[in-house]
C-alpha atoms as a PDB file:
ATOM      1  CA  UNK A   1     150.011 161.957 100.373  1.00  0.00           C
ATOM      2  CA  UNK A   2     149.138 162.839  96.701  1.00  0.00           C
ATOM      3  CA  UNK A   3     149.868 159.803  95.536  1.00  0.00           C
ATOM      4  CA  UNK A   4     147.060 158.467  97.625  1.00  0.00           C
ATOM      5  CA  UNK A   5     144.895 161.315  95.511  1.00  0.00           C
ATOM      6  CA  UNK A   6     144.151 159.382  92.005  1.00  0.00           C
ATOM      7  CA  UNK A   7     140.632 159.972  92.600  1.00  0.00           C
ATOM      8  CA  UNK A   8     138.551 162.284  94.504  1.00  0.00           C
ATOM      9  CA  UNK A   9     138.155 160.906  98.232  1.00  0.00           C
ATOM     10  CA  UNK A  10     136.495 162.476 101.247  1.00  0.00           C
ATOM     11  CA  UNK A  11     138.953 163.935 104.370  1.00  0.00           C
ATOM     12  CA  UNK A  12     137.759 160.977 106.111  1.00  0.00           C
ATOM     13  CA  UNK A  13     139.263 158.125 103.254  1.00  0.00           C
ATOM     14  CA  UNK A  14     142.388 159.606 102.868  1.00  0.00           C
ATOM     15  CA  UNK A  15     143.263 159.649 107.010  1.00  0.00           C
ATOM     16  CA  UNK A  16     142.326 156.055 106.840  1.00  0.00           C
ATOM     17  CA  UNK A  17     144.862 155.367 103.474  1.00  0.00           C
ATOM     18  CA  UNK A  18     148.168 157.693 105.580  1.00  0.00           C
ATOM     19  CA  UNK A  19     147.555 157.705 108.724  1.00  0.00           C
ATOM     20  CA  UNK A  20     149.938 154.702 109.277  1.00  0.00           C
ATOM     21  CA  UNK A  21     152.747 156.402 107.274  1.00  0.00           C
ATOM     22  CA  UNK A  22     155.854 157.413 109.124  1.00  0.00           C
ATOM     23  CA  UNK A  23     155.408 160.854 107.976  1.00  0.00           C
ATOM     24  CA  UNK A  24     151.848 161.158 109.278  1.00  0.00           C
ATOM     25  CA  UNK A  25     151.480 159.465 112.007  1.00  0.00           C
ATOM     26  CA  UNK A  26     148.873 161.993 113.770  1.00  0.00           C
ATOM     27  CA  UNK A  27     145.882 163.947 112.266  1.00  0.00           C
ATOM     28  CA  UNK A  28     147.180 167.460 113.160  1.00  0.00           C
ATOM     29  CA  UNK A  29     150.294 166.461 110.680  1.00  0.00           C
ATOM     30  CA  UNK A  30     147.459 165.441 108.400  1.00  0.00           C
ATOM     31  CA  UNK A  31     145.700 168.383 108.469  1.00  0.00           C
ATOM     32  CA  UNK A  32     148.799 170.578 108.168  1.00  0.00           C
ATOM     33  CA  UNK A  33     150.003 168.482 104.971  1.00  0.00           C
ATOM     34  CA  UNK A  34     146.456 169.600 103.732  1.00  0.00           C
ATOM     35  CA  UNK A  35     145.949 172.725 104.549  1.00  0.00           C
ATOM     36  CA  UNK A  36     149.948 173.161 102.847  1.00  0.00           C
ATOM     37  CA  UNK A  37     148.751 171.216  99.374  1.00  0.00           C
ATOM     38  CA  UNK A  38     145.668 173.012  99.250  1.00  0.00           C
ATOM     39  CA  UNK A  39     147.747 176.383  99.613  1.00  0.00           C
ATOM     40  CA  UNK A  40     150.107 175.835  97.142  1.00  0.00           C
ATOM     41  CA  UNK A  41     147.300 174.575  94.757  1.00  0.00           C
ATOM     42  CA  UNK A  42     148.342 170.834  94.513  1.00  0.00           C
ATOM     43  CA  UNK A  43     144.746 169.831  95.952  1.00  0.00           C
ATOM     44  CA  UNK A  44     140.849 171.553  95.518  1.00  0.00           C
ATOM     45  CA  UNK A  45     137.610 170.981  97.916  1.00  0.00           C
ATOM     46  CA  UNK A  46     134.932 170.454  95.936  1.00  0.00           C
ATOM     47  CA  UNK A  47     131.554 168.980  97.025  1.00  0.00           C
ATOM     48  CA  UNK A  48     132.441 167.338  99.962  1.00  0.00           C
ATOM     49  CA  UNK A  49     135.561 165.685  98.153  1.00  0.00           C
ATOM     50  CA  UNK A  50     138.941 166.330  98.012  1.00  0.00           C
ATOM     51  CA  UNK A  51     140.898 166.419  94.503  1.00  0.00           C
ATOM     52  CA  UNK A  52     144.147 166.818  93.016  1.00  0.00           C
ATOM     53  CA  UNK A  53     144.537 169.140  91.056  1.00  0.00           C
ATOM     54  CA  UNK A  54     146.007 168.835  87.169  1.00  0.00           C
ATOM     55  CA  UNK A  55     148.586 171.293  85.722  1.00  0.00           C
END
């Protein structure tokens, strides 16, 4: 899924670009990839878009 993260996207843009992906499939695998990059500081929220985040 971070691959799909070059630029900053909305929730909404990156579901439509994975959600076709064997490893997705459904939104609550989605949201749990999230909420797991976003806890181990691979991804940020910021204004409404979501961006990876640079070593």
């Amino acid at each position: 899924m971070l691959e799909n993260l070059r630029e900053p996207q909305t929730v909404s843009s990156l579901w439509g670009a994975v959600r076709s992906r064997s490893e997705v499939v459904t939104f609550q695998r989605f949201t749990l990839a999230l909420d797991f990059l976003y806890l181990i500081g691979a991804v940020e929220w910021d204004d409404g878009m979501l961006r990876r985040k640079q070593p």
